[in-house]
PDB file of N, CA and C in Angstrom:
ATOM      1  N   UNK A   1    -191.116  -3.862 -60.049  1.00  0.00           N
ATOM      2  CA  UNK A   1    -190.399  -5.089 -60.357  1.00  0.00           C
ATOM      3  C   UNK A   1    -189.982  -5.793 -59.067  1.00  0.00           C
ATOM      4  N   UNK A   2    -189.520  -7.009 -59.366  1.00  0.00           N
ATOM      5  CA  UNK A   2    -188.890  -7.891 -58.143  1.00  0.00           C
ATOM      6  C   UNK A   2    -187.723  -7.052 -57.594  1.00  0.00           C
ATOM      7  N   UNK A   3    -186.914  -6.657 -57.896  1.00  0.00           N
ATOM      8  CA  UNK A   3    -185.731  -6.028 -57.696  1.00  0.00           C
ATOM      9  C   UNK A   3    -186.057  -4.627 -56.947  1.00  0.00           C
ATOM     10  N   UNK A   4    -187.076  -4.116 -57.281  1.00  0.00           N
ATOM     11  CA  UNK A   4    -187.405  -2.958 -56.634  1.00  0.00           C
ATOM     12  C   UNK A   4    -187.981  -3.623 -55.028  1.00  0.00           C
ATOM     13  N   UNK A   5    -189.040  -4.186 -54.916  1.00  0.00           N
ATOM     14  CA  UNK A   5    -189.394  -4.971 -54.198  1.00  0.00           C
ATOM     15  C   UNK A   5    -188.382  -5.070 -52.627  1.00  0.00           C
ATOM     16  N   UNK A   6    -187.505  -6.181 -53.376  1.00  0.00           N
ATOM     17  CA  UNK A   6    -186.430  -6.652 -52.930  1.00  0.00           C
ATOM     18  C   UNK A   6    -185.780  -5.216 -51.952  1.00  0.00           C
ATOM     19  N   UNK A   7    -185.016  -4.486 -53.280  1.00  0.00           N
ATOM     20  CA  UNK A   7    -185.005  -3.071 -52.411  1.00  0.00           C
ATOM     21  C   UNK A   7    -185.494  -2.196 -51.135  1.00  0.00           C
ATOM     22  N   UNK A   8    -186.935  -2.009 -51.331  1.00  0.00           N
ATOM     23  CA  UNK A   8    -187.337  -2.036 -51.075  1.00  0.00           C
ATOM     24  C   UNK A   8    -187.632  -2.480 -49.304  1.00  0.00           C
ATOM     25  N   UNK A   9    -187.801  -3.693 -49.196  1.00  0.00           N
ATOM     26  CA  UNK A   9    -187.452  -4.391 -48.198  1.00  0.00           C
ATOM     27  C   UNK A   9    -186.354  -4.414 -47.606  1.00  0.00           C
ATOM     28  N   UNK A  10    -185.313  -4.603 -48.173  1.00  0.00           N
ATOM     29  CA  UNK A  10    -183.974  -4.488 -47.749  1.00  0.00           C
ATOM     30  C   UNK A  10    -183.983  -3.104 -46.799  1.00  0.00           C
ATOM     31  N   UNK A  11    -184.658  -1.815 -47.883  1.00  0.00           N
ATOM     32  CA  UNK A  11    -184.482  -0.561 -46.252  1.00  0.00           C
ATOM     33  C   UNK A  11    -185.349  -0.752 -45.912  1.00  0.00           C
ATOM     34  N   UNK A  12    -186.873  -1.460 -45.767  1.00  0.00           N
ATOM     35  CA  UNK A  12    -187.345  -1.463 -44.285  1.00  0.00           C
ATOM     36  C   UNK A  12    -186.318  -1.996 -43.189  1.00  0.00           C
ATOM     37  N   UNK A  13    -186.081  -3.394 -43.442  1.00  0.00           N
ATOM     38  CA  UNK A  13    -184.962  -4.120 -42.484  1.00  0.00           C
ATOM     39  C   UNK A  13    -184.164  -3.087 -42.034  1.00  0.00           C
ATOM     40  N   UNK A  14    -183.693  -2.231 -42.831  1.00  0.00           N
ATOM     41  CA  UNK A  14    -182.192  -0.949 -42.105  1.00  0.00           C
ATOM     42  C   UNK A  14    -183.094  -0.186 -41.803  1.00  0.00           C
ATOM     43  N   UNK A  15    -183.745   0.136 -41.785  1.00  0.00           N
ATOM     44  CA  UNK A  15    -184.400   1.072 -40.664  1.00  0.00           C
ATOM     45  C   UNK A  15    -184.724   1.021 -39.260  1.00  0.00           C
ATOM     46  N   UNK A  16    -185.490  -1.032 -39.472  1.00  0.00           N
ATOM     47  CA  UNK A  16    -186.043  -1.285 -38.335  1.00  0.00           C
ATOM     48  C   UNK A  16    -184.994  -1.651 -37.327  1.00  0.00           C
ATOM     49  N   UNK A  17    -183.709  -2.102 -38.098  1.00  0.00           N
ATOM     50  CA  UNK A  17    -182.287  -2.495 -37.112  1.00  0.00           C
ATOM     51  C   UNK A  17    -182.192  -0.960 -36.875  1.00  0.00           C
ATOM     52  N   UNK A  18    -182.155   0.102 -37.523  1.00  0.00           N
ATOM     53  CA  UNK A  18    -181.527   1.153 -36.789  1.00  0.00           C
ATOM     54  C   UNK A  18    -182.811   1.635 -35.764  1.00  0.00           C
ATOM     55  N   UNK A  19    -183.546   1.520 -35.721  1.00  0.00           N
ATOM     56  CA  UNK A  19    -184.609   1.894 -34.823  1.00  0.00           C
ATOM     57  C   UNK A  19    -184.042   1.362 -33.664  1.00  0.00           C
ATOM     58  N   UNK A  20    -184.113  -0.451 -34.061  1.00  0.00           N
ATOM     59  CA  UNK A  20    -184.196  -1.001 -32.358  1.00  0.00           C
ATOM     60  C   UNK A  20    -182.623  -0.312 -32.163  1.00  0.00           C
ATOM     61  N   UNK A  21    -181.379  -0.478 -32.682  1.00  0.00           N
ATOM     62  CA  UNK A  21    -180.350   0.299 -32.250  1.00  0.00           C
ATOM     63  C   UNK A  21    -180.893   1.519 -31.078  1.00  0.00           C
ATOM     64  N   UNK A  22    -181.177   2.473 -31.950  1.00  0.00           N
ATOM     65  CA  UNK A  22    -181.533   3.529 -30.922  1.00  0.00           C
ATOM     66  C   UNK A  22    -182.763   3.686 -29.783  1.00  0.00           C
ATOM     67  N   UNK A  23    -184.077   2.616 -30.182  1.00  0.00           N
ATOM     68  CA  UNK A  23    -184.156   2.344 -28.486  1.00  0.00           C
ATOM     69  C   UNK A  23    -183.706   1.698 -27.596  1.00  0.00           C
ATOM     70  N   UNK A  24    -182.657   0.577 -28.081  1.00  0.00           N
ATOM     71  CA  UNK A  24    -181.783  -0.011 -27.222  1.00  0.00           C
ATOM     72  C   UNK A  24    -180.761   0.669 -26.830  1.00  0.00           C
ATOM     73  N   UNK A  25    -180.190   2.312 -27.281  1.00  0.00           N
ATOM     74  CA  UNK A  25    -179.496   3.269 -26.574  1.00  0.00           C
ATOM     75  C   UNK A  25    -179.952   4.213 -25.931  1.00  0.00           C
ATOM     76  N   UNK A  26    -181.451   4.271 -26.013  1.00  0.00           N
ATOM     77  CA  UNK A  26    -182.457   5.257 -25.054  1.00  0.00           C
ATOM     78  C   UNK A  26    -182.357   4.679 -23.654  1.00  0.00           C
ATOM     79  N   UNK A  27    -182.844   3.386 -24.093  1.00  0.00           N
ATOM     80  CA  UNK A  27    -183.013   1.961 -22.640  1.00  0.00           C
ATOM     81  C   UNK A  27    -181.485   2.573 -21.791  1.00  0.00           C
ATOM     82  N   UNK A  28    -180.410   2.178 -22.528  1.00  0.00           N
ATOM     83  CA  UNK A  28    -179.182   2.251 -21.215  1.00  0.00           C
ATOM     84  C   UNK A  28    -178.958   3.766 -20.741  1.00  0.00           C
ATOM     85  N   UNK A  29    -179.411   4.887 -21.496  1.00  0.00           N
ATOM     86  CA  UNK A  29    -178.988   5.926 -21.105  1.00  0.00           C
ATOM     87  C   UNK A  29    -179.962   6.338 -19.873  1.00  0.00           C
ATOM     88  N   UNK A  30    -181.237   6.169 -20.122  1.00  0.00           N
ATOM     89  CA  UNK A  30    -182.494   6.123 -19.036  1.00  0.00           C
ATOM     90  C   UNK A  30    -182.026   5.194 -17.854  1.00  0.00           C
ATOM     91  N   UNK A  31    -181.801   4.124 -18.255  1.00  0.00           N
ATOM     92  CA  UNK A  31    -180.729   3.043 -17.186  1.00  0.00           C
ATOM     93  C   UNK A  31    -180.013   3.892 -16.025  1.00  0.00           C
ATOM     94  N   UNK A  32    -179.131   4.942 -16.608  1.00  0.00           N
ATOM     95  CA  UNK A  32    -177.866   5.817 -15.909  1.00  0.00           C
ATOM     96  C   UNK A  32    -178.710   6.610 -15.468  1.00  0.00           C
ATOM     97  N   UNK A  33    -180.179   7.198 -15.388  1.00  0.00           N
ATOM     98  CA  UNK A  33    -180.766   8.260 -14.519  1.00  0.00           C
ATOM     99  C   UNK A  33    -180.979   7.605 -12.915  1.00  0.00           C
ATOM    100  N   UNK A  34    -180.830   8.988 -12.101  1.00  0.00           N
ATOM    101  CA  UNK A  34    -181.312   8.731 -10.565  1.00  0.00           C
ATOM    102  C   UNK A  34    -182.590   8.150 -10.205  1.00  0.00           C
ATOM    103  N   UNK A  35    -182.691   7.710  -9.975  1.00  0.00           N
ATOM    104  CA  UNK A  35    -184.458   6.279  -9.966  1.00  0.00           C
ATOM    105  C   UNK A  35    -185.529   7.438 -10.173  1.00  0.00           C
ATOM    106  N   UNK A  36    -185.334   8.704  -9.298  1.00  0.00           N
ATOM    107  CA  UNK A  36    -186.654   9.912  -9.472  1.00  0.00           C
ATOM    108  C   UNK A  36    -186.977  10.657 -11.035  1.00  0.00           C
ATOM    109  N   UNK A  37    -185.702  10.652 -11.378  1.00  0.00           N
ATOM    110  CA  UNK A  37    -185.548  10.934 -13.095  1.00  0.00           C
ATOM    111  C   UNK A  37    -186.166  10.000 -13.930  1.00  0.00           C
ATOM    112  N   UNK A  38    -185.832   8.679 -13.575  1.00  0.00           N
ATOM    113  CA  UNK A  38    -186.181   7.809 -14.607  1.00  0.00           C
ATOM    114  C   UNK A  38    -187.732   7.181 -14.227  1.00  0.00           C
ATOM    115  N   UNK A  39    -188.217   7.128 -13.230  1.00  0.00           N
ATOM    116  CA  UNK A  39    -189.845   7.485 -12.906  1.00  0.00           C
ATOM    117  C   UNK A  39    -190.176   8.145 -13.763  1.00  0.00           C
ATOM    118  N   UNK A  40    -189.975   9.594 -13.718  1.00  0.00           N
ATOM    119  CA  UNK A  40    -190.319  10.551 -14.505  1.00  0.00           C
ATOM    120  C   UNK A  40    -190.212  10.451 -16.144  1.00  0.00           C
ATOM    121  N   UNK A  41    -189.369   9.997 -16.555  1.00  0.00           N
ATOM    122  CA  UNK A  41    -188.957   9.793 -17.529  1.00  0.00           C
ATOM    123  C   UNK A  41    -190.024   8.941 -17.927  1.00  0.00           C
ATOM    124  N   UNK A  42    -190.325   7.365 -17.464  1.00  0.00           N
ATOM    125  CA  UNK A  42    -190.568   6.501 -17.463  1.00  0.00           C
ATOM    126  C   UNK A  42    -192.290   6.628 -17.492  1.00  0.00           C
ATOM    127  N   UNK A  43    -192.958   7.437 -16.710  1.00  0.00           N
ATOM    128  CA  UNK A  43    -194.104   7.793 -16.663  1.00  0.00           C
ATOM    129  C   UNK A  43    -194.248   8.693 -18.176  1.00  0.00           C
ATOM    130  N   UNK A  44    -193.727   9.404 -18.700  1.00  0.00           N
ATOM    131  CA  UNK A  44    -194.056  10.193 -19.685  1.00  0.00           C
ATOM    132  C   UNK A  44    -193.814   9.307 -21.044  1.00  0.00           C
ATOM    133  N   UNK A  45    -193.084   8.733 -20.857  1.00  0.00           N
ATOM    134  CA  UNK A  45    -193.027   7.756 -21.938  1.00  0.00           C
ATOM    135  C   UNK A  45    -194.137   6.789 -22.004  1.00  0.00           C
ATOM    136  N   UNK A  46    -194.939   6.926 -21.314  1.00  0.00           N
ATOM    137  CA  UNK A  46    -196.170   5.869 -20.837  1.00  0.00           C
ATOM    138  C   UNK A  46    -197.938   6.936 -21.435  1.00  0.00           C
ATOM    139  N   UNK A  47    -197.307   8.124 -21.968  1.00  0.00           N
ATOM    140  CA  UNK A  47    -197.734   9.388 -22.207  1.00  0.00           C
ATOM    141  C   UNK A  47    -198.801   9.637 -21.076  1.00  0.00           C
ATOM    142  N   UNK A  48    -198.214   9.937 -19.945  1.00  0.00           N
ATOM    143  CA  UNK A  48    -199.477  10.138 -18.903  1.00  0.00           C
ATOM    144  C   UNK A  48    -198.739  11.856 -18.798  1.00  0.00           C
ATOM    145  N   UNK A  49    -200.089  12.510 -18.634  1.00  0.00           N
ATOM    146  CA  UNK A  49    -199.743  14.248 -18.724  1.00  0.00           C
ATOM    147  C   UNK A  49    -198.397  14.737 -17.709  1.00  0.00           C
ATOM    148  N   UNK A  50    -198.271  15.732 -17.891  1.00  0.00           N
ATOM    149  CA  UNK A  50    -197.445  16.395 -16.815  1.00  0.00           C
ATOM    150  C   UNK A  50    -198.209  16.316 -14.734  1.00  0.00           C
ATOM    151  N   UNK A  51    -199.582  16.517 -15.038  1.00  0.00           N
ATOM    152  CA  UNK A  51    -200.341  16.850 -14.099  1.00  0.00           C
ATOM    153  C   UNK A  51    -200.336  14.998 -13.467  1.00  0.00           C
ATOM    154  N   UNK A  52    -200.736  14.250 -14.145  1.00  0.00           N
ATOM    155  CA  UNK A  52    -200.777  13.045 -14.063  1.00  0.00           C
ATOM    156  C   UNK A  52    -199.523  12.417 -13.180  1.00  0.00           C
ATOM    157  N   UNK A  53    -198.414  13.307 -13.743  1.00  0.00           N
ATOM    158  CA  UNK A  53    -197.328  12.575 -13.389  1.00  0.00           C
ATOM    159  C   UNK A  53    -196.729  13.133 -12.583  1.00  0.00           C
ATOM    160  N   UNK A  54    -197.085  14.675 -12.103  1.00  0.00           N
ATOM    161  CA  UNK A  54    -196.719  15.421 -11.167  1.00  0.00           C
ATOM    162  C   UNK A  54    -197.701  14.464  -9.948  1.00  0.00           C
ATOM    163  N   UNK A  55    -199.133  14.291  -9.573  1.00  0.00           N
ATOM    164  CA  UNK A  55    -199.718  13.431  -9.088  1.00  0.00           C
ATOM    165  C   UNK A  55    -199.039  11.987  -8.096  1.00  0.00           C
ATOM    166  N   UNK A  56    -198.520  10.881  -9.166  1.00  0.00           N
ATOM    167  CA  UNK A  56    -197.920  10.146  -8.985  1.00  0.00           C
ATOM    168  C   UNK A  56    -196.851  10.257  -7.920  1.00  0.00           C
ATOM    169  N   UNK A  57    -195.502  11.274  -8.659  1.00  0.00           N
ATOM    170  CA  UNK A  57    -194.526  11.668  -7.304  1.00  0.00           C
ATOM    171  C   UNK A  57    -194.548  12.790  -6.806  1.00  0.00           C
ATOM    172  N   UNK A  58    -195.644  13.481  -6.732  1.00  0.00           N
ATOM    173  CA  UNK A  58    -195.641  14.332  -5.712  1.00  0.00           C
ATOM    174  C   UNK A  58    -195.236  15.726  -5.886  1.00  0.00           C
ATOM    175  N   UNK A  59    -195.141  15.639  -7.000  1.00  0.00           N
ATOM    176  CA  UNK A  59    -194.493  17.401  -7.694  1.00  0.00           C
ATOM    177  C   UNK A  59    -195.394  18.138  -8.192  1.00  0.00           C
ATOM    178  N   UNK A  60    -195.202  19.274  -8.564  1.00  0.00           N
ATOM    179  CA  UNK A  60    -195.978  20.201  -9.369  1.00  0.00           C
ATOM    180  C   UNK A  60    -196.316  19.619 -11.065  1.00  0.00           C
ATOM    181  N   UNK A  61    -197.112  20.400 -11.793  1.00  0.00           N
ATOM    182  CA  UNK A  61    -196.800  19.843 -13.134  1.00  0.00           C
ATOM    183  C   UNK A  61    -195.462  20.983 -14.009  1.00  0.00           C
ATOM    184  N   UNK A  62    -195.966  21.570 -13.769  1.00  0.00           N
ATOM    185  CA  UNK A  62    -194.537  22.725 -13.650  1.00  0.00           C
ATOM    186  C   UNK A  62    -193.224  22.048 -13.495  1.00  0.00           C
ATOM    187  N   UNK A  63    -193.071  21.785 -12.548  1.00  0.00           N
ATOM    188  CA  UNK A  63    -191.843  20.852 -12.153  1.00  0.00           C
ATOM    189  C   UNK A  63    -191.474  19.852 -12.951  1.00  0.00           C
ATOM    190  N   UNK A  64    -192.526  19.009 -13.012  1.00  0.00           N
ATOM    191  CA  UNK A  64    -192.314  18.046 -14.267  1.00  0.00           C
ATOM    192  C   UNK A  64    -192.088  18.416 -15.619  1.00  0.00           C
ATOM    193  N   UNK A  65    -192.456  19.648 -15.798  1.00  0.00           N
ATOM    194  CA  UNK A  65    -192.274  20.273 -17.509  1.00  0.00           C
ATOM    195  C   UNK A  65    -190.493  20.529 -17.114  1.00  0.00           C
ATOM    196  N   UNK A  66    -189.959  21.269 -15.868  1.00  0.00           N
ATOM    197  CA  UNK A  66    -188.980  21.597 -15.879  1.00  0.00           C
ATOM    198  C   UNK A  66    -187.885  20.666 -15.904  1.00  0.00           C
ATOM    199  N   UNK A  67    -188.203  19.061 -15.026  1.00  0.00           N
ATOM    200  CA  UNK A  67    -187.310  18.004 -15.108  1.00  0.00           C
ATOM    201  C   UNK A  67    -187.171  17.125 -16.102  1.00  0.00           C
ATOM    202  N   UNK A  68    -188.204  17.647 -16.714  1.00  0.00           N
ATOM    203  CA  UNK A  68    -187.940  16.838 -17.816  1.00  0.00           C
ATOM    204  C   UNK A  68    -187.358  17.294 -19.245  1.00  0.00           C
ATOM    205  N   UNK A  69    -187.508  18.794 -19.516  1.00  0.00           N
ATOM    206  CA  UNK A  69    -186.346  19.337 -20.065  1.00  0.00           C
ATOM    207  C   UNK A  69    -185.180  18.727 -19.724  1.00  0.00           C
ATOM    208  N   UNK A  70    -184.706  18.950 -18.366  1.00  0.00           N
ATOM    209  CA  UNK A  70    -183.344  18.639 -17.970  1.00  0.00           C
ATOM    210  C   UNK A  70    -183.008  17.743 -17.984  1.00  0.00           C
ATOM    211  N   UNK A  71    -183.721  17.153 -17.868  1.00  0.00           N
ATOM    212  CA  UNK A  71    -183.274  15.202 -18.252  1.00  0.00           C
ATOM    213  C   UNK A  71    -183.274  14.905 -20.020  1.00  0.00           C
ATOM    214  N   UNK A  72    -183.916  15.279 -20.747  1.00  0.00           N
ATOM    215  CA  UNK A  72    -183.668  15.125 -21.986  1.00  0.00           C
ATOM    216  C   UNK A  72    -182.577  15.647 -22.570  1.00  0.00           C
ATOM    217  N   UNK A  73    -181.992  16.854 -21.978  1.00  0.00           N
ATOM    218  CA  UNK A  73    -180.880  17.611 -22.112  1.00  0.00           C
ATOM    219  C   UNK A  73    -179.784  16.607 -21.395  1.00  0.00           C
ATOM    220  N   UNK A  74    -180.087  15.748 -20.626  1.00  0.00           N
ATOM    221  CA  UNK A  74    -179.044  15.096 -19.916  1.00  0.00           C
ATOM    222  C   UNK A  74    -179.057  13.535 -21.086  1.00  0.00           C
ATOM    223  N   UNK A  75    -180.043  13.647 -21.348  1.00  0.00           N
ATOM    224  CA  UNK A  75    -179.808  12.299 -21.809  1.00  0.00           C
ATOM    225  C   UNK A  75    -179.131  12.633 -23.623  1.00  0.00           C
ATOM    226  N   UNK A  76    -179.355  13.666 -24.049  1.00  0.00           N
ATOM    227  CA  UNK A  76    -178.849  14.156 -25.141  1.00  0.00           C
ATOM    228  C   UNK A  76    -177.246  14.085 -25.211  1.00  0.00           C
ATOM    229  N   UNK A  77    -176.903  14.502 -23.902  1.00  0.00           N
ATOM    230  CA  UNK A  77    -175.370  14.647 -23.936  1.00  0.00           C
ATOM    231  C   UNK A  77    -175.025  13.376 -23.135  1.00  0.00           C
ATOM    232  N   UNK A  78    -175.388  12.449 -23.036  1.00  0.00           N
ATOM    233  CA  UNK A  78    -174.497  11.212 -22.195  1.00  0.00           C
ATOM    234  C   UNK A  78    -174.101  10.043 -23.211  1.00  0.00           C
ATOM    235  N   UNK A  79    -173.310   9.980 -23.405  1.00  0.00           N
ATOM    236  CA  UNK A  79    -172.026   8.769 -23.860  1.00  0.00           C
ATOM    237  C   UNK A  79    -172.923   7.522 -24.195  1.00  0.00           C
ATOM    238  N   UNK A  80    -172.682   6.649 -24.658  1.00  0.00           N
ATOM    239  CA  UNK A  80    -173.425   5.257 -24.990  1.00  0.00           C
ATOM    240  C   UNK A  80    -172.685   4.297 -24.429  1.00  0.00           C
ATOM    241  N   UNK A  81    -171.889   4.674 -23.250  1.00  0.00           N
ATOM    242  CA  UNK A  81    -171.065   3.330 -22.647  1.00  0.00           C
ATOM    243  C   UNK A  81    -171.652   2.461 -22.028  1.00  0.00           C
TER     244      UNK A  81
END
């Protein structure tokens, strides 16, 4: 029916506002990383491998598996100010 429809639509719209919500709180929290973090960050979000991105700055890929745990763990626990 129309009403379902309607419905319908109505939660796509709340979804897609809560989406951009939360990549517009990914954006500022990535914002607050040390420029080498958020490279990193920034490269993987671009989905280029560990090896790829170890490459780029100069690290191991190892390293990159390890900083980037820690940065997701950092970005898990940081504030939305």
């Amino acid at each position: 029916t129309a009403t379902d429809r309607l419905t319908m639509d109505i939660n796509l719209f709340e979804d897609r506002d809560e989406d951009t919500k939360q990549v517009d709180m990914l954006h500022k929290r990535i914002s607050k990383l040390q420029p080498f973090d958020r490279a990193i960050v920034l490269l993987w979000l671009e989905d280029l491998s560990y090896e790829e991105i170890g490459q780029i700055v100069g690290i191991t890929a190892k390293n990159v598996s390890v900083r980037l745990f820690r940065i997701r763990e950092q970005l898990k626990n940081m504030s939305n100010d």
